[in-house]
PDB file of N, CA and C in Angstrom:
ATOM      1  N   UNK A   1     309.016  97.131 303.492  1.00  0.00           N
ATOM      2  CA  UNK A   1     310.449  97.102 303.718  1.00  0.00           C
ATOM      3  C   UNK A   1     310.898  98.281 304.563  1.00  0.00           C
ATOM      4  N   UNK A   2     310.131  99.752 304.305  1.00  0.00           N
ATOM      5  CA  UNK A   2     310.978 100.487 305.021  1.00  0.00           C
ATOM      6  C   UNK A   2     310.381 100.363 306.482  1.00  0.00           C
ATOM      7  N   UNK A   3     309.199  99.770 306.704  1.00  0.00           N
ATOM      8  CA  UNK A   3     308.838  99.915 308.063  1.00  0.00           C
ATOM      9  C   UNK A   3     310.220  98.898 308.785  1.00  0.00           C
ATOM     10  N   UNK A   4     310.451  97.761 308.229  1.00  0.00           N
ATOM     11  CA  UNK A   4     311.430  96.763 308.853  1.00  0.00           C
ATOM     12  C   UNK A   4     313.176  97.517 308.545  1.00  0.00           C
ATOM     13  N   UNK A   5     313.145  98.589 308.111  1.00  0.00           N
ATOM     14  CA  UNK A   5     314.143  99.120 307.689  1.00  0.00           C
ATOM     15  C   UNK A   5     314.206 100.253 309.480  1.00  0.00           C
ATOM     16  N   UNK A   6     313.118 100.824 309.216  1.00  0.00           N
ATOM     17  CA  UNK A   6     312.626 102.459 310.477  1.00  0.00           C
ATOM     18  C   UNK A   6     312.330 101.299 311.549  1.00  0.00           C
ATOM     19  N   UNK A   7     312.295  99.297 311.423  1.00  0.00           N
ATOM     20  CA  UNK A   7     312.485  99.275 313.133  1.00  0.00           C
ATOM     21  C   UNK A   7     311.128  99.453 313.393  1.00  0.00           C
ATOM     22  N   UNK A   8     310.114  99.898 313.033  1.00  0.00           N
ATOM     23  CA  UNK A   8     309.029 100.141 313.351  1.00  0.00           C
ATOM     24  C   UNK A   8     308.225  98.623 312.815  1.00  0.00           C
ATOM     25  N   UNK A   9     308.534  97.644 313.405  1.00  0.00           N
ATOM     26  CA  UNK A   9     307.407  96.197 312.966  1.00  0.00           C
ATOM     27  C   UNK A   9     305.953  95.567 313.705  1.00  0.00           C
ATOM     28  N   UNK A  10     305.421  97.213 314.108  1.00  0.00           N
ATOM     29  CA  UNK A  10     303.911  96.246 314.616  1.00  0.00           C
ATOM     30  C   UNK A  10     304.371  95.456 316.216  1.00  0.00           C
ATOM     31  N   UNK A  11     305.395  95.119 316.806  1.00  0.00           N
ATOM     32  CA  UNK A  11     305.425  93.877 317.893  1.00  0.00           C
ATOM     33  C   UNK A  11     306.307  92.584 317.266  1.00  0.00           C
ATOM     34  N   UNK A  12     306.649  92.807 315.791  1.00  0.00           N
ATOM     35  CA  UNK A  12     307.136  91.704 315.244  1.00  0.00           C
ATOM     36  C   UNK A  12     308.587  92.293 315.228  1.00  0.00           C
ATOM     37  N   UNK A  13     309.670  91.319 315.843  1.00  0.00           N
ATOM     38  CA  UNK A  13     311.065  91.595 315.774  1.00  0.00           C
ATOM     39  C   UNK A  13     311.171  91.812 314.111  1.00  0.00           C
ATOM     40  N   UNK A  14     312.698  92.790 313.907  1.00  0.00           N
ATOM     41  CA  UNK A  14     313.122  92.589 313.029  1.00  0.00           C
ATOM     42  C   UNK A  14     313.276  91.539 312.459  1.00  0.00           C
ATOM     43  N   UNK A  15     314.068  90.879 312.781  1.00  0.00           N
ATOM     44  CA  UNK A  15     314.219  89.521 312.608  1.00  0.00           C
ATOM     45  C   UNK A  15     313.892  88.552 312.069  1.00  0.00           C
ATOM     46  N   UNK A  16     312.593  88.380 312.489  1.00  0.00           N
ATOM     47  CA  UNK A  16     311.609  87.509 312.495  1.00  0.00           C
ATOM     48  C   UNK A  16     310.898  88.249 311.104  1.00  0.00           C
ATOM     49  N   UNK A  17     310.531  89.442 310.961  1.00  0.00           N
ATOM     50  CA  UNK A  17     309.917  90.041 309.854  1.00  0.00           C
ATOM     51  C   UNK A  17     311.164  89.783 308.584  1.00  0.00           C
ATOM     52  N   UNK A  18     312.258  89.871 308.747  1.00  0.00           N
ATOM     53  CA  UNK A  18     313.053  90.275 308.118  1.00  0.00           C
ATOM     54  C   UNK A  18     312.667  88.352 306.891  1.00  0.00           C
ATOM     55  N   UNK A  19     312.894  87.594 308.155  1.00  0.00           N
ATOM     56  CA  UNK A  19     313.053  85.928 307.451  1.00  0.00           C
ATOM     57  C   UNK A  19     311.443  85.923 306.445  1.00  0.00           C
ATOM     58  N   UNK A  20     310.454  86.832 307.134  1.00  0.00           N
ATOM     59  CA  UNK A  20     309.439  86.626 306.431  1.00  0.00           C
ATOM     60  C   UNK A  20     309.182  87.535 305.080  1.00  0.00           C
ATOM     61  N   UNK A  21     309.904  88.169 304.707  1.00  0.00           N
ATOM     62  CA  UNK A  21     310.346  89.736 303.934  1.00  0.00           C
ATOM     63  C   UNK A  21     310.926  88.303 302.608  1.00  0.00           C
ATOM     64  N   UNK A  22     312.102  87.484 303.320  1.00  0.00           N
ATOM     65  CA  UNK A  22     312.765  86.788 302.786  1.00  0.00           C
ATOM     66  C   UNK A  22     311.684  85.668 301.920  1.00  0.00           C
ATOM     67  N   UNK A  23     310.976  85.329 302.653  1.00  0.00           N
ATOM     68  CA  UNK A  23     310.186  83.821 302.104  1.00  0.00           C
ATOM     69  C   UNK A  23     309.185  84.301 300.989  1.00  0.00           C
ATOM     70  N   UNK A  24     308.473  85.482 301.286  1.00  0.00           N
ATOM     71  CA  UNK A  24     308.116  86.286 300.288  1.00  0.00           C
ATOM     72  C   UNK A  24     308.389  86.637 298.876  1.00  0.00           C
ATOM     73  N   UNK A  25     309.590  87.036 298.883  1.00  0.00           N
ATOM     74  CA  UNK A  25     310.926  87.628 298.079  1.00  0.00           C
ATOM     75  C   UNK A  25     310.819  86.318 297.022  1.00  0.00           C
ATOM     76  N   UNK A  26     310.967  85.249 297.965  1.00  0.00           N
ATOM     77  CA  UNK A  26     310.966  83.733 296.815  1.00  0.00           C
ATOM     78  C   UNK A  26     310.087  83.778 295.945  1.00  0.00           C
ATOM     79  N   UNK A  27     309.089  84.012 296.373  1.00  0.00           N
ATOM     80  CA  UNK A  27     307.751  83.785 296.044  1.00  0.00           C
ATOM     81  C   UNK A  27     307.513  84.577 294.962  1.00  0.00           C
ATOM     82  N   UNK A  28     308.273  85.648 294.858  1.00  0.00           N
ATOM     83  CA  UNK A  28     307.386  86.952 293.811  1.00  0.00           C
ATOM     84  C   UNK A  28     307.730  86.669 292.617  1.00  0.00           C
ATOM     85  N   UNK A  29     306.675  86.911 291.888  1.00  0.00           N
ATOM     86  CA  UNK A  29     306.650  86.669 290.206  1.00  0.00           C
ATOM     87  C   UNK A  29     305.973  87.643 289.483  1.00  0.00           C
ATOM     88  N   UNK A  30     306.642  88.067 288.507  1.00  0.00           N
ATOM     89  CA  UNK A  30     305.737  89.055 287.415  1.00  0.00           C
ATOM     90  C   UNK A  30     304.606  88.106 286.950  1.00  0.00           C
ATOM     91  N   UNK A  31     304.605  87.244 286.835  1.00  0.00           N
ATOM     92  CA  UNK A  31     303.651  86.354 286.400  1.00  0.00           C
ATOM     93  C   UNK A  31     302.510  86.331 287.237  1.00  0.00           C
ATOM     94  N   UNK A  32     302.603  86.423 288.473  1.00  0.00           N
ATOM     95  CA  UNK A  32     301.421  86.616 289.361  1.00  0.00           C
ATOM     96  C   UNK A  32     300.768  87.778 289.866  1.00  0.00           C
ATOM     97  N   UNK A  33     301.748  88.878 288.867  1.00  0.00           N
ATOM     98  CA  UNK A  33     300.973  90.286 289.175  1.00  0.00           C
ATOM     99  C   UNK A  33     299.458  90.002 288.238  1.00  0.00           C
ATOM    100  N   UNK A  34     298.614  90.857 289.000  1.00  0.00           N
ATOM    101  CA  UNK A  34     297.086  91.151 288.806  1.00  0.00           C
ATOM    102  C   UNK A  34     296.847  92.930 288.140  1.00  0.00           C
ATOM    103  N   UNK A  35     295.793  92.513 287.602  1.00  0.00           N
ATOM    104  CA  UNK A  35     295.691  94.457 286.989  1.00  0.00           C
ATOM    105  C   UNK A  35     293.835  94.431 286.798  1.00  0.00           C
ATOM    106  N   UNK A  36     293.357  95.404 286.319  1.00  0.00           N
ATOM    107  CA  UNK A  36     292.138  95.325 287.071  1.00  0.00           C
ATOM    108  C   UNK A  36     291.787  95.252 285.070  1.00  0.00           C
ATOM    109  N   UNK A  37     292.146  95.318 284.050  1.00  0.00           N
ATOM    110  CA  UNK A  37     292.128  94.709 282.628  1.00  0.00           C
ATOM    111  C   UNK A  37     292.482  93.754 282.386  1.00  0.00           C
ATOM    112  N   UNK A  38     292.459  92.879 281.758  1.00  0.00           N
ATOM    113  CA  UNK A  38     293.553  91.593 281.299  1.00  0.00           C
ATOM    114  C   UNK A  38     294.024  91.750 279.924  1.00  0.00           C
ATOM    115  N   UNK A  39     294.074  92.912 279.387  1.00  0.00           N
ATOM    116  CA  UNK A  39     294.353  93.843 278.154  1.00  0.00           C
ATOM    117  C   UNK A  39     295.417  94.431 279.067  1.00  0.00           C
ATOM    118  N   UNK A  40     295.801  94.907 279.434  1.00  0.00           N
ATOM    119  CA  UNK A  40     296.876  95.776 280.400  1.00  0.00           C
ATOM    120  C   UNK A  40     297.572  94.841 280.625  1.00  0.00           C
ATOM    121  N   UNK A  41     297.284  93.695 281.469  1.00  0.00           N
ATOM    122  CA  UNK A  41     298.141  92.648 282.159  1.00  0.00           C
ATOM    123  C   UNK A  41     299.257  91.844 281.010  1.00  0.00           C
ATOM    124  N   UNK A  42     298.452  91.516 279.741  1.00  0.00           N
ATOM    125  CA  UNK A  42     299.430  91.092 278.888  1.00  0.00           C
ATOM    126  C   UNK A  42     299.756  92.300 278.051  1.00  0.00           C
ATOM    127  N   UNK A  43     299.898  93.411 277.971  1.00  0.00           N
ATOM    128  CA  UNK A  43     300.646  94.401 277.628  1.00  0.00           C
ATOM    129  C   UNK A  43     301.875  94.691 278.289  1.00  0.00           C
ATOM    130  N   UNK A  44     301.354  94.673 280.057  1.00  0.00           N
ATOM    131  CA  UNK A  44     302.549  94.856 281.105  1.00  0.00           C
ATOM    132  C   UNK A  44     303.681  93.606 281.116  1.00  0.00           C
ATOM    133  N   UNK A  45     302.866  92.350 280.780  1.00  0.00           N
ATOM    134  CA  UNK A  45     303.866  90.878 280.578  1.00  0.00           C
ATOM    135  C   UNK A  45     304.645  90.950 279.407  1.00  0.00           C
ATOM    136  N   UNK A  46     304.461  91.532 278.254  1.00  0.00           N
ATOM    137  CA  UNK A  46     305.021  91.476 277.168  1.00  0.00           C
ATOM    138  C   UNK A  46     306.444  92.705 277.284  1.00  0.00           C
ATOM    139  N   UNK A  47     305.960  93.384 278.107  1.00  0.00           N
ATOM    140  CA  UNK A  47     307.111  94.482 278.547  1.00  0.00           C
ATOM    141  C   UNK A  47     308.147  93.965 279.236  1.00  0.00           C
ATOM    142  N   UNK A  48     307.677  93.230 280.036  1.00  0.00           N
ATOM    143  CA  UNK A  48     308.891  92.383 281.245  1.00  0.00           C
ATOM    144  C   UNK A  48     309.015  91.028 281.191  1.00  0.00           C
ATOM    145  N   UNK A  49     307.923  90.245 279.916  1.00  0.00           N
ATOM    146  CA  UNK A  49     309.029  89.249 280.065  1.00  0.00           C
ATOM    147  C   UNK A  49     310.441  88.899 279.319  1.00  0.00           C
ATOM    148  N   UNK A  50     311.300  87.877 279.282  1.00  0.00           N
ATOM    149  CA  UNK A  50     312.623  87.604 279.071  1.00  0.00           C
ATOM    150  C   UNK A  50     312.831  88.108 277.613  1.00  0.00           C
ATOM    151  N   UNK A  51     313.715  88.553 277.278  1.00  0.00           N
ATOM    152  CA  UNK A  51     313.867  89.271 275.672  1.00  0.00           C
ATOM    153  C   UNK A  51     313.907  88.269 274.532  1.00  0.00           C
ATOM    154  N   UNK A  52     314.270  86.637 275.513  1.00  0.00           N
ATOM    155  CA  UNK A  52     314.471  85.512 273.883  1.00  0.00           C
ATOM    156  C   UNK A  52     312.557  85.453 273.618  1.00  0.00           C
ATOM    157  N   UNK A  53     311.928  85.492 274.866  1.00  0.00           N
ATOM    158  CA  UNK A  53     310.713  85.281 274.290  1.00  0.00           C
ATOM    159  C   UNK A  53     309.852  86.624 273.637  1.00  0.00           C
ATOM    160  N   UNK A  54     309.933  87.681 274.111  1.00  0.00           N
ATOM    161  CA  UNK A  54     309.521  88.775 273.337  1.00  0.00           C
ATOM    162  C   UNK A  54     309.961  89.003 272.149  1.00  0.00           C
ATOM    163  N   UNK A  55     310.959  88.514 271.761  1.00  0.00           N
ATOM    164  CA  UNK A  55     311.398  88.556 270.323  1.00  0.00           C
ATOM    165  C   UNK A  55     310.987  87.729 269.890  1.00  0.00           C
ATOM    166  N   UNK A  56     310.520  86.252 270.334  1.00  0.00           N
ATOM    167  CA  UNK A  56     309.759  84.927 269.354  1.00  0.00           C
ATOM    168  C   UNK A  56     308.346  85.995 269.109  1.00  0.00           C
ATOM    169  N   UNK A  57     307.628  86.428 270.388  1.00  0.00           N
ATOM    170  CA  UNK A  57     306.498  86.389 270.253  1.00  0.00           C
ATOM    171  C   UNK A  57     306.345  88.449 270.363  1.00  0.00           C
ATOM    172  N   UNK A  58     306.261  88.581 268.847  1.00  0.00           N
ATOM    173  CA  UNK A  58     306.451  90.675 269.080  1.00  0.00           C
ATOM    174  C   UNK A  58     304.601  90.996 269.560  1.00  0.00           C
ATOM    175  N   UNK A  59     304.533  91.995 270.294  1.00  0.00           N
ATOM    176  CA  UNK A  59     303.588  92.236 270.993  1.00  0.00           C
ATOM    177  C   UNK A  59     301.512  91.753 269.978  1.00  0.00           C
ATOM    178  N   UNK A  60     301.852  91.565 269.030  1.00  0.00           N
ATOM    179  CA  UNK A  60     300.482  91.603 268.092  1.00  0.00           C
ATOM    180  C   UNK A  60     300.533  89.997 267.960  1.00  0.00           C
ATOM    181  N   UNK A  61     301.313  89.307 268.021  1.00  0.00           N
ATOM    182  CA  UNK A  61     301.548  87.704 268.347  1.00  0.00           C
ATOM    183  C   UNK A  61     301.142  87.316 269.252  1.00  0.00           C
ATOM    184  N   UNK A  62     301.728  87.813 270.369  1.00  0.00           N
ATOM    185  CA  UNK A  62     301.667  87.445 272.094  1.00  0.00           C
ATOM    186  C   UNK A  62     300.058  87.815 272.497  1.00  0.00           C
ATOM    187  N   UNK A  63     299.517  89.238 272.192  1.00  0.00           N
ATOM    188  CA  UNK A  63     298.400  89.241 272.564  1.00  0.00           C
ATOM    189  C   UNK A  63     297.362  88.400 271.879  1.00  0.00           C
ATOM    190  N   UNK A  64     297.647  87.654 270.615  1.00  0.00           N
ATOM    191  CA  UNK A  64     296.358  86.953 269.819  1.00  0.00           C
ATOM    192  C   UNK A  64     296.819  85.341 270.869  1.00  0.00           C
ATOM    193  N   UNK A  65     297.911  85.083 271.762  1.00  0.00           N
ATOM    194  CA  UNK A  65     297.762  84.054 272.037  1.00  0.00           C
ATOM    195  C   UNK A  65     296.909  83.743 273.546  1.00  0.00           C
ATOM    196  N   UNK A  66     296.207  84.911 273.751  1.00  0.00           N
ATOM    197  CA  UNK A  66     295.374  84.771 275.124  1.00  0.00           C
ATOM    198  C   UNK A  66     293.829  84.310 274.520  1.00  0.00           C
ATOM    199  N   UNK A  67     293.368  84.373 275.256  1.00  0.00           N
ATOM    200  CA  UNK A  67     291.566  83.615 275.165  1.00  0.00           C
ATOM    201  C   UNK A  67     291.414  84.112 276.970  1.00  0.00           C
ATOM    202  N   UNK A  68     291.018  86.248 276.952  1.00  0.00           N
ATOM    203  CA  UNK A  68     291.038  86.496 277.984  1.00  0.00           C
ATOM    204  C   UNK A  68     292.428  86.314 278.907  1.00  0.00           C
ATOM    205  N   UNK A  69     292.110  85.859 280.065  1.00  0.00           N
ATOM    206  CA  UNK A  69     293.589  85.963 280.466  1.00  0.00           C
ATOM    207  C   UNK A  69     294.507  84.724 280.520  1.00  0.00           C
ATOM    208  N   UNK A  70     293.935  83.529 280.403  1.00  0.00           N
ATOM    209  CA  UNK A  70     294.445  82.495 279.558  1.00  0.00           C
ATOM    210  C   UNK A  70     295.319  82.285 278.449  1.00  0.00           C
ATOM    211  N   UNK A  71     296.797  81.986 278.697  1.00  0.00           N
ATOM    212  CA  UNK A  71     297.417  82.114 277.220  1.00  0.00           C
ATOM    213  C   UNK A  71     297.505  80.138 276.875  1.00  0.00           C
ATOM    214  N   UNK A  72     297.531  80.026 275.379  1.00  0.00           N
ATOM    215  CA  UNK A  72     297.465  79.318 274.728  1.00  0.00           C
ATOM    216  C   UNK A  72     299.230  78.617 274.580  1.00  0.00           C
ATOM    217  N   UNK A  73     300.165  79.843 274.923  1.00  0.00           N
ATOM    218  CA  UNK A  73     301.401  79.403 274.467  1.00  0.00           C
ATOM    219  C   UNK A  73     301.775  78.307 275.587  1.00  0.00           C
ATOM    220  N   UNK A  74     302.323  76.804 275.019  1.00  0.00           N
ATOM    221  CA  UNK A  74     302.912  75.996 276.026  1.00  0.00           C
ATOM    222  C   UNK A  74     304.037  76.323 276.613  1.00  0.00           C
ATOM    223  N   UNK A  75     303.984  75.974 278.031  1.00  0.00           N
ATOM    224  CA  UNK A  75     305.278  76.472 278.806  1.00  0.00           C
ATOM    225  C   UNK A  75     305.083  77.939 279.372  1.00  0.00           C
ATOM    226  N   UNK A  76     304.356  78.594 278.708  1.00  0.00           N
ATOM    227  CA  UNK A  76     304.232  79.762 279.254  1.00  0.00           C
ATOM    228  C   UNK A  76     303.956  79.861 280.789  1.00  0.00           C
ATOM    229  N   UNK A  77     304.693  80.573 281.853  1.00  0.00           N
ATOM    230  CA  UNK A  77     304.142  80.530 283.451  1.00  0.00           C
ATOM    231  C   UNK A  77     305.596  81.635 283.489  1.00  0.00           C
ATOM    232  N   UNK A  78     306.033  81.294 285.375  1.00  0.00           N
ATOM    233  CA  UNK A  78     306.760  81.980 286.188  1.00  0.00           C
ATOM    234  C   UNK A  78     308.120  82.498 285.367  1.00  0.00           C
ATOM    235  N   UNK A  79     308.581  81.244 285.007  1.00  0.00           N
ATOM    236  CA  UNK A  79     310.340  81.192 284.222  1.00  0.00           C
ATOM    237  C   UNK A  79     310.422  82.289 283.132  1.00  0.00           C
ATOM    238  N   UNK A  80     309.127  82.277 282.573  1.00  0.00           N
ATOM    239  CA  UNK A  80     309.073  83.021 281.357  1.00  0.00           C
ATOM    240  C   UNK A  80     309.558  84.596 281.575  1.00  0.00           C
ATOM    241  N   UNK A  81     309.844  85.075 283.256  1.00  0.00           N
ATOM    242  CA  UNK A  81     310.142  86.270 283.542  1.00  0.00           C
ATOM    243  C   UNK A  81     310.831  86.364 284.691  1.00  0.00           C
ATOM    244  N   UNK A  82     312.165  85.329 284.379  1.00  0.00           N
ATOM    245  CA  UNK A  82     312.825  85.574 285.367  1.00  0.00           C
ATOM    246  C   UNK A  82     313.989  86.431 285.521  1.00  0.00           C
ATOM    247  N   UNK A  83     314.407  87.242 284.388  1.00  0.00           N
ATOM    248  CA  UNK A  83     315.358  88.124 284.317  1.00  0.00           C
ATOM    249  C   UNK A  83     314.746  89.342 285.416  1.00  0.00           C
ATOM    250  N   UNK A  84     313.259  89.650 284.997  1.00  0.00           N
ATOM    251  CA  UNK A  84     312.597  90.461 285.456  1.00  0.00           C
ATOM    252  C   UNK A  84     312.340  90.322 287.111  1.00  0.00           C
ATOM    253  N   UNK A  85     311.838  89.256 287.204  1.00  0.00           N
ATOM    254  CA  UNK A  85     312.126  88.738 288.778  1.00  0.00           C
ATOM    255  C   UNK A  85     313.286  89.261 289.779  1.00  0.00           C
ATOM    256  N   UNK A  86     314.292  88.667 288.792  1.00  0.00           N
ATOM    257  CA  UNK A  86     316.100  88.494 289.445  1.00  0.00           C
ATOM    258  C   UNK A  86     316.189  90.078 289.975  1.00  0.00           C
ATOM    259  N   UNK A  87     315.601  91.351 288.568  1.00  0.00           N
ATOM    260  CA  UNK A  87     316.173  92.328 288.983  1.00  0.00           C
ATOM    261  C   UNK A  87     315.379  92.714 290.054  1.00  0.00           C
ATOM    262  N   UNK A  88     313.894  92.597 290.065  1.00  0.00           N
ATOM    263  CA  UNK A  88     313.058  93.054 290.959  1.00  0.00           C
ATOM    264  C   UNK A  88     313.513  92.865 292.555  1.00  0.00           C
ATOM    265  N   UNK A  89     313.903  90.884 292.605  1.00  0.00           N
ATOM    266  CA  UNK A  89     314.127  90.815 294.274  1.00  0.00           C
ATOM    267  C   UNK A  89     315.224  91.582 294.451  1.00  0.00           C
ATOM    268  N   UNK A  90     316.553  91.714 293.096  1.00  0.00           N
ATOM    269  CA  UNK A  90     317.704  92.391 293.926  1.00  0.00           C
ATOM    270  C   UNK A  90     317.655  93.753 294.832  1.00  0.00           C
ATOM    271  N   UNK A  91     316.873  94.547 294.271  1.00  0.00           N
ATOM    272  CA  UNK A  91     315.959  96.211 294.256  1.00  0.00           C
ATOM    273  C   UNK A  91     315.767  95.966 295.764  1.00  0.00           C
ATOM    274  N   UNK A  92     314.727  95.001 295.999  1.00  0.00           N
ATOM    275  CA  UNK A  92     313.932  94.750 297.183  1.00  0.00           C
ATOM    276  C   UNK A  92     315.151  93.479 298.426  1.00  0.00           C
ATOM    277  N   UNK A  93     315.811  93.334 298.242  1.00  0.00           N
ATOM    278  CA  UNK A  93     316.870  92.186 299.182  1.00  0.00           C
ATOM    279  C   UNK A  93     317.563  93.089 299.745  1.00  0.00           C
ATOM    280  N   UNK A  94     318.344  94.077 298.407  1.00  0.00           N
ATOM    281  CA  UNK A  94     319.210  94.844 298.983  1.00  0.00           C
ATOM    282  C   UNK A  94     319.384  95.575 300.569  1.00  0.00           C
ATOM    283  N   UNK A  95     318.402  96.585 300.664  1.00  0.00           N
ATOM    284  CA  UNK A  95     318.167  97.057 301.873  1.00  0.00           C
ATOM    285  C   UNK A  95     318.051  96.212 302.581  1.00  0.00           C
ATOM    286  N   UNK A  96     317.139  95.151 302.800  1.00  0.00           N
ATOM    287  CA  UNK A  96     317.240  94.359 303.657  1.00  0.00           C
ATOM    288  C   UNK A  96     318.503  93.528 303.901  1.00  0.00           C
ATOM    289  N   UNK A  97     319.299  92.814 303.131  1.00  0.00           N
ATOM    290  CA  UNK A  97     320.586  93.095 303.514  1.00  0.00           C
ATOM    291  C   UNK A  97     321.281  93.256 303.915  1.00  0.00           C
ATOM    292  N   UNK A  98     321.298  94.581 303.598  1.00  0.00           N
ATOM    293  CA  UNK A  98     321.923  95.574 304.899  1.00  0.00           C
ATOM    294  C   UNK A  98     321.694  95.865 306.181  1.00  0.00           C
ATOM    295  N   UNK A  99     320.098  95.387 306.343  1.00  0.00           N
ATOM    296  CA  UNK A  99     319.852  95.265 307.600  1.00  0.00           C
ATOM    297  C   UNK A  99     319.991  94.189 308.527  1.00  0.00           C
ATOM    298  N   UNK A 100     320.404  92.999 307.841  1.00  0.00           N
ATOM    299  CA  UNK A 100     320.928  91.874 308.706  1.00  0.00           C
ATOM    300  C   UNK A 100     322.056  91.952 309.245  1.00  0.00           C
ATOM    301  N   UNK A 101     322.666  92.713 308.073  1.00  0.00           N
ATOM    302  CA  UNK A 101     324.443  92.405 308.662  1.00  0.00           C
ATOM    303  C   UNK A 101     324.330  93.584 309.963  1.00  0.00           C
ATOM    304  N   UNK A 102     323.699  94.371 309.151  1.00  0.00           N
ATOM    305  CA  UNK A 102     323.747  95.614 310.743  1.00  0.00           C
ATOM    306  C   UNK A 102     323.333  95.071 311.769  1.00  0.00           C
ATOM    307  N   UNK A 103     322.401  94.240 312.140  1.00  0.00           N
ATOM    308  CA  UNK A 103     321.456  93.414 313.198  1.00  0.00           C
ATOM    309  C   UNK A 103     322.473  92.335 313.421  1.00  0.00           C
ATOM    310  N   UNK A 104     323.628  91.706 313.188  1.00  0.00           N
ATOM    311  CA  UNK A 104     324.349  90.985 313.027  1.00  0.00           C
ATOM    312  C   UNK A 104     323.795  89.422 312.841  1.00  0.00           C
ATOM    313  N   UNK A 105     322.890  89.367 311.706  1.00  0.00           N
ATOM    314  CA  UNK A 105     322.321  88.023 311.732  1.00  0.00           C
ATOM    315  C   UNK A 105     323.221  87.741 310.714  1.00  0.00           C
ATOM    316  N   UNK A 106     324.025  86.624 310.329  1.00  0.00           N
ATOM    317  CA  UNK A 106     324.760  86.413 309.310  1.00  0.00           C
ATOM    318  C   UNK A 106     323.957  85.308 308.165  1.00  0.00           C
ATOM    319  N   UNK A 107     323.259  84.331 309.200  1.00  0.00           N
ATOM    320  CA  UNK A 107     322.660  83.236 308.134  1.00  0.00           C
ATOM    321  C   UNK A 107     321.564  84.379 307.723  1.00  0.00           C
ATOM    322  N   UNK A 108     320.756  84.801 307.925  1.00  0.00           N
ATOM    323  CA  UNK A 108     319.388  85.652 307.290  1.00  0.00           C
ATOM    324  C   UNK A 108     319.957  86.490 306.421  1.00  0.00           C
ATOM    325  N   UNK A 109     321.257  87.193 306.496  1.00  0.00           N
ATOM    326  CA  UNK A 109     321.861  87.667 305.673  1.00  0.00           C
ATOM    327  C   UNK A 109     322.320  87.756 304.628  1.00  0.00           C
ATOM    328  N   UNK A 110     322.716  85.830 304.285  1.00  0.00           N
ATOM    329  CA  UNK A 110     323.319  85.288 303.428  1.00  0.00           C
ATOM    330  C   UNK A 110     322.030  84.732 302.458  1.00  0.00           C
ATOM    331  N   UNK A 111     321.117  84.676 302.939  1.00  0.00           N
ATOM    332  CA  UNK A 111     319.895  84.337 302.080  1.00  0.00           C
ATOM    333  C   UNK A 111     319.511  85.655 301.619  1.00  0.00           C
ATOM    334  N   UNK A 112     319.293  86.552 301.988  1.00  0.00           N
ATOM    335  CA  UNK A 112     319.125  87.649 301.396  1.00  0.00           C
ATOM    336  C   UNK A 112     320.259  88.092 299.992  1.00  0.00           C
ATOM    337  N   UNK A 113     321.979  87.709 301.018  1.00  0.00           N
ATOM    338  CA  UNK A 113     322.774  87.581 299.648  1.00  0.00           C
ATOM    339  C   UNK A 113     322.057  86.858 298.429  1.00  0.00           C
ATOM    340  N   UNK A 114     321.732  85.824 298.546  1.00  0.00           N
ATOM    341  CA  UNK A 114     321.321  84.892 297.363  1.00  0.00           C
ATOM    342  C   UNK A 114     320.326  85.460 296.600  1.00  0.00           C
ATOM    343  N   UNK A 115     319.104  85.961 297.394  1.00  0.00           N
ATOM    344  CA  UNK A 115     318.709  87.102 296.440  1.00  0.00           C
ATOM    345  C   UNK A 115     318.257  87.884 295.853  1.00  0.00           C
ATOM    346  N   UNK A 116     319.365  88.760 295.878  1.00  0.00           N
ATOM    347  CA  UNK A 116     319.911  89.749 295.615  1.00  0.00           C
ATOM    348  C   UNK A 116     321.349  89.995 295.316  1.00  0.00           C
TER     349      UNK A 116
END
């Protein structure tokens, strides 16, 4: 972000980096973070995901429901951490953001509004 922030993109317009910053942004999930334990990984998931489910499932629950990094609980995936998500892209949209409207792109802008 800050390289597309400092203007500095490799040969790649702002612009153009900025929409791809964006498609990214969609994409990101606590759920698809990686850790080099899978003891850590559902320690770090139980920290950030949504509070109705950390309260069904208190941390000595949640970890007996893996088999490795496999969890057993149905439904369990992306949704399960989307509070965590929401705040993460806002963090990361923001600046960028700001850099559309400054660049005067208004539609790339307004997707970035969304979110963030």
């Amino acid at each position: 972000l800050q390289l597309l922030l400092d203007g500095e993109t490799d040969g790649g317009s702002g612009p153009s980096l900025a929409l791809l910053v964006a498609e990214e942004l969609q994409k990101l999930s606590a759920f698809d973070a990686s850790a080099s334990v899978a003891g850590d990984k559902i320690k770090i998931w139980h920290q950030v995901i949504n509070r109705s489910v950390q309260r069904a499932f208190p941390m000595a629950s949640f970890e007996a429901q893996f088999d490795g990094s496999h969890c057993r609980i149905r439904g369990f995936g992306p949704s399960w951490f989307s509070h965590f998500d929401s705040k993460v892209s806002q963090l990361l949209a923001s600046p960028v953001f700001r850099f559309c409207l400054d660049a005067g792109d208004g539609p790339l802008a307004l997707r970035y509004l969304g979110l963030g």
